[in-house]
C-alpha atoms as a PDB file:
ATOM      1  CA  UNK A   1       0.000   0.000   0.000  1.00  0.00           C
ATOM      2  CA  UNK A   2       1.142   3.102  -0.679  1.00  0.00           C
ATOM      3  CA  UNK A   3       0.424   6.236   1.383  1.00  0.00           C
ATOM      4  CA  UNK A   4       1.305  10.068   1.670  1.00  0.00           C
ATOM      5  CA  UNK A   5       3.232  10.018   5.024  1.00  0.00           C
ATOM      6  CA  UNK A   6       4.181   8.605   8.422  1.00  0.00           C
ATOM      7  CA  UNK A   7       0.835  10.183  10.315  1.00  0.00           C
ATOM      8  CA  UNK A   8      -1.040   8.097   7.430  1.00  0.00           C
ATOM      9  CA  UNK A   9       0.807   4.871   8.185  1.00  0.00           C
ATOM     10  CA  UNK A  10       0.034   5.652  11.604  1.00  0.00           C
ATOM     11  CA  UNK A  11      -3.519   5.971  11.571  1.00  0.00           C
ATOM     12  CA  UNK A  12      -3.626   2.626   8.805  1.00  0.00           C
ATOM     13  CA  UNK A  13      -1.867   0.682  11.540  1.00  0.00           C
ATOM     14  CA  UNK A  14      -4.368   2.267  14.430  1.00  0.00           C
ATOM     15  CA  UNK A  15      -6.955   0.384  12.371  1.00  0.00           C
ATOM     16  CA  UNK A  16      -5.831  -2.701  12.031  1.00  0.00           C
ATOM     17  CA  UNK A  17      -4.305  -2.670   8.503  1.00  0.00           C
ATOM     18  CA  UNK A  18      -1.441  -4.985   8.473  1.00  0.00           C
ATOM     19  CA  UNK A  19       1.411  -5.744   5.853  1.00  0.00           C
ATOM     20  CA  UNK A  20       3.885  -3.335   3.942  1.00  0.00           C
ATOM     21  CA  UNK A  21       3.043   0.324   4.110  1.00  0.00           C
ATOM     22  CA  UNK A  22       5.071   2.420   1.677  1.00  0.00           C
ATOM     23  CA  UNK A  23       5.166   6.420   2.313  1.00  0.00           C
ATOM     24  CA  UNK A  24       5.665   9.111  -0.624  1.00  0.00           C
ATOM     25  CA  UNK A  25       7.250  11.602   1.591  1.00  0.00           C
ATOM     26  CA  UNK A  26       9.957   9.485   2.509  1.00  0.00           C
ATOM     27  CA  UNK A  27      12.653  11.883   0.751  1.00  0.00           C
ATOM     28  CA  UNK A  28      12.568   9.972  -2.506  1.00  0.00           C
ATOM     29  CA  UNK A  29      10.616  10.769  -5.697  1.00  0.00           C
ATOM     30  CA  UNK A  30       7.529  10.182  -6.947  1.00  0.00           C
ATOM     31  CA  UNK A  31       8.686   7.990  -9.582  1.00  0.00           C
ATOM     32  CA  UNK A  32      11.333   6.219  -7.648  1.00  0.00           C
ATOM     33  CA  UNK A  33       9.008   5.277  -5.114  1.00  0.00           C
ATOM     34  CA  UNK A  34       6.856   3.865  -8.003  1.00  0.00           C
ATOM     35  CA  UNK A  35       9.535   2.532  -9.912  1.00  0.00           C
ATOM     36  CA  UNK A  36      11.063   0.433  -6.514  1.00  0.00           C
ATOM     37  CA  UNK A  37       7.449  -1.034  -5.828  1.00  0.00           C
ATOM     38  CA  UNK A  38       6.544  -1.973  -9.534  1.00  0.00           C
ATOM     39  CA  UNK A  39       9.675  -4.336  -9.588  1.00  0.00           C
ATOM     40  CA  UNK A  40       8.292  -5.960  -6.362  1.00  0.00           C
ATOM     41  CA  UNK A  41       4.548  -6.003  -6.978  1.00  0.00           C
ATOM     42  CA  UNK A  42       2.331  -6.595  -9.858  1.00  0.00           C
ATOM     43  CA  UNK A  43      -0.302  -4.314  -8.458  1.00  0.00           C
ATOM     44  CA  UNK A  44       0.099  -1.491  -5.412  1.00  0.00           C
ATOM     45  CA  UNK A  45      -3.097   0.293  -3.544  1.00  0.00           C
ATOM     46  CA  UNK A  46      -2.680   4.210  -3.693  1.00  0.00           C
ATOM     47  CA  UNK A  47      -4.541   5.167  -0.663  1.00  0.00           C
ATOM     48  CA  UNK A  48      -3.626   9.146  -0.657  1.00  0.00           C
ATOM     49  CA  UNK A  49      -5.690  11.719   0.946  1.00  0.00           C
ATOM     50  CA  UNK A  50      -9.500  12.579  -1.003  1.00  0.00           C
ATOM     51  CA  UNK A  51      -8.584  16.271  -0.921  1.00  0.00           C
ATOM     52  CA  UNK A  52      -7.570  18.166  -4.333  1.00  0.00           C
ATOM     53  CA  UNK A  53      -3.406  17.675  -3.425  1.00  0.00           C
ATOM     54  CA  UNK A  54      -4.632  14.432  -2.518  1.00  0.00           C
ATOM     55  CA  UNK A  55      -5.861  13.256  -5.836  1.00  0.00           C
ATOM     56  CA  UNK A  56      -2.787  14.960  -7.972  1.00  0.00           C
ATOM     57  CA  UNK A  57      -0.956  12.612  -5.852  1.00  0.00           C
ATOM     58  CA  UNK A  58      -2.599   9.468  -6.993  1.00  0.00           C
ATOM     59  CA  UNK A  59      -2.838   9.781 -10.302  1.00  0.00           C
ATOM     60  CA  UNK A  60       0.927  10.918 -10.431  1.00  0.00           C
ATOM     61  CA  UNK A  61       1.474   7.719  -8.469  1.00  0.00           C
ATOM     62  CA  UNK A  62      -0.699   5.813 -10.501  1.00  0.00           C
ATOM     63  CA  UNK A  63       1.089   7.230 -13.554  1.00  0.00           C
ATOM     64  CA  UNK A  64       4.080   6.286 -12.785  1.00  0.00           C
ATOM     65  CA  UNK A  65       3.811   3.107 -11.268  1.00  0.00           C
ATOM     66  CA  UNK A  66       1.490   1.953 -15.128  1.00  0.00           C
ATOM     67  CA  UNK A  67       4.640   3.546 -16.677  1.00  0.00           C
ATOM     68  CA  UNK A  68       6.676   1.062 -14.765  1.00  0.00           C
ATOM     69  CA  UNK A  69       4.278  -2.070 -15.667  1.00  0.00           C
ATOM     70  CA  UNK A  70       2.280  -1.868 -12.480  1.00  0.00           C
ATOM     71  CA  UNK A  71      -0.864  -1.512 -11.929  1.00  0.00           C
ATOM     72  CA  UNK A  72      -2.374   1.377  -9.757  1.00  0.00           C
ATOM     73  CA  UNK A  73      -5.750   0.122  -7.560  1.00  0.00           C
ATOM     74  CA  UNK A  74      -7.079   3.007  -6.253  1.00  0.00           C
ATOM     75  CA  UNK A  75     -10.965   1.592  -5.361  1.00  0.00           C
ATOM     76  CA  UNK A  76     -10.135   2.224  -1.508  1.00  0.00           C
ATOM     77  CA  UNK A  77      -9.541   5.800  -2.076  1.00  0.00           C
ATOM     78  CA  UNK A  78     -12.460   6.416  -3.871  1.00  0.00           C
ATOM     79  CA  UNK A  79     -14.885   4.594  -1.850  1.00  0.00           C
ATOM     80  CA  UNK A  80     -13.180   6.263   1.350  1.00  0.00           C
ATOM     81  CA  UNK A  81     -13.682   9.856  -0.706  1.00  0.00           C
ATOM     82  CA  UNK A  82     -17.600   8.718  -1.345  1.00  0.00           C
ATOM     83  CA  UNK A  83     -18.317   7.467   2.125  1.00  0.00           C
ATOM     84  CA  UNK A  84     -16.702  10.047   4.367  1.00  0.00           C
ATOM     85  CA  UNK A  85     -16.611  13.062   2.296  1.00  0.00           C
ATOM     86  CA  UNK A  86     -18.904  15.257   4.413  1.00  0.00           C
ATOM     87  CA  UNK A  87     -16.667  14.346   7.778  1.00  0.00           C
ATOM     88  CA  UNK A  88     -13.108  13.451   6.645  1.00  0.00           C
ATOM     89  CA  UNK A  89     -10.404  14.218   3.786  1.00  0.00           C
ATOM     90  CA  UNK A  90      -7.187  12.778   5.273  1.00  0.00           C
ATOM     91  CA  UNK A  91      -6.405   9.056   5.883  1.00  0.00           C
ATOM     92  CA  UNK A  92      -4.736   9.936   9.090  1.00  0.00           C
ATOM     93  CA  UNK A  93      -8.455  11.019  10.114  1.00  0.00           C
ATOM     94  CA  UNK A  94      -9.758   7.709   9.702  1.00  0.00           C
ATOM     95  CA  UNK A  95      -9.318   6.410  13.236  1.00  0.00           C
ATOM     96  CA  UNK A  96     -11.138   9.405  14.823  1.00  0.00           C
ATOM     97  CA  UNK A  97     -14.167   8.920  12.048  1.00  0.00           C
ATOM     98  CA  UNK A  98     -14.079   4.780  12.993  1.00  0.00           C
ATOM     99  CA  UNK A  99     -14.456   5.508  16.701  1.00  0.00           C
ATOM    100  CA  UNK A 100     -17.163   8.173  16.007  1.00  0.00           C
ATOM    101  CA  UNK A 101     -19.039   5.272  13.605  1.00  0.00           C
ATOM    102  CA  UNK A 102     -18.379   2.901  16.580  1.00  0.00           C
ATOM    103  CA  UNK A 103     -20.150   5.266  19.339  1.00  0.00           C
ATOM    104  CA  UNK A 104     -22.635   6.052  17.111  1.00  0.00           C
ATOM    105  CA  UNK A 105     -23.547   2.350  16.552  1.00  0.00           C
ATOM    106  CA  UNK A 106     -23.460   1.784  20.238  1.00  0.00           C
ATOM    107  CA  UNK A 107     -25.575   4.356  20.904  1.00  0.00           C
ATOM    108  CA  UNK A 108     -28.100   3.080  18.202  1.00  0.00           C
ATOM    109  CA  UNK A 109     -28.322  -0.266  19.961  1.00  0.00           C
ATOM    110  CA  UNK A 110     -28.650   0.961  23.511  1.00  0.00           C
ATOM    111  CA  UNK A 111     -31.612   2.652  21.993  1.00  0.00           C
ATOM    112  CA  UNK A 112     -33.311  -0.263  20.446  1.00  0.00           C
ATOM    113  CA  UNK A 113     -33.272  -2.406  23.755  1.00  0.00           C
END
């Protein structure tokens, strides 16, 4: 998976995502980033923030990492962007917007018994 930065990671982990993490703003480029992952895997999910910067980000990713013979999957981005766009933009948000769902939830069911 590849992801903006280190509070991104973060916040992925806090959720329970497991396995290899890659971060853009590691120091490195774009394209070397892209280039290093598309020798390792056939496919690589861009999760980068739904904001404008966000999505120039992914499709530069994406871009690069096609021009390298990999193949960008971007679905959890967009259905993050479609599901959360009135309360979040960021994936280092997601945490705070899962424990808000959670309470929510809870509160729904204390209500129905």
């Amino acid at each position: 998976m590849l992801v903006e930065g280190a509070k991104d990671e973060r916040a992925l982990r806090a959720v329970g995502v497991s396995g290899r993490i890659e971060r853009l703003h590691r120091g490195a480029s774009v394209q070397g980033v892209c280039e290093r992952l598309s020798r390792e895997h056939p496919e690589v999910i861009v999760l980068t923030d739904w904001d404008t910067a966000g999505g120039k980000l992914a499709r530069l990713a994406a871009d690069a990492l096609s021009s390298n013979g990999a193949r960008a999957k971007l679905e959890f981005r967009r259905t993050f962007a479609i599901h959360t766009r009135r309360e979040i933009h960021q994936v280092e948000s997601l945490p705070v917007f899962l424990a808000r769902l959670q309470e929510k939830a809870q509160e729904e069911q204390e209500r129905a018994a």
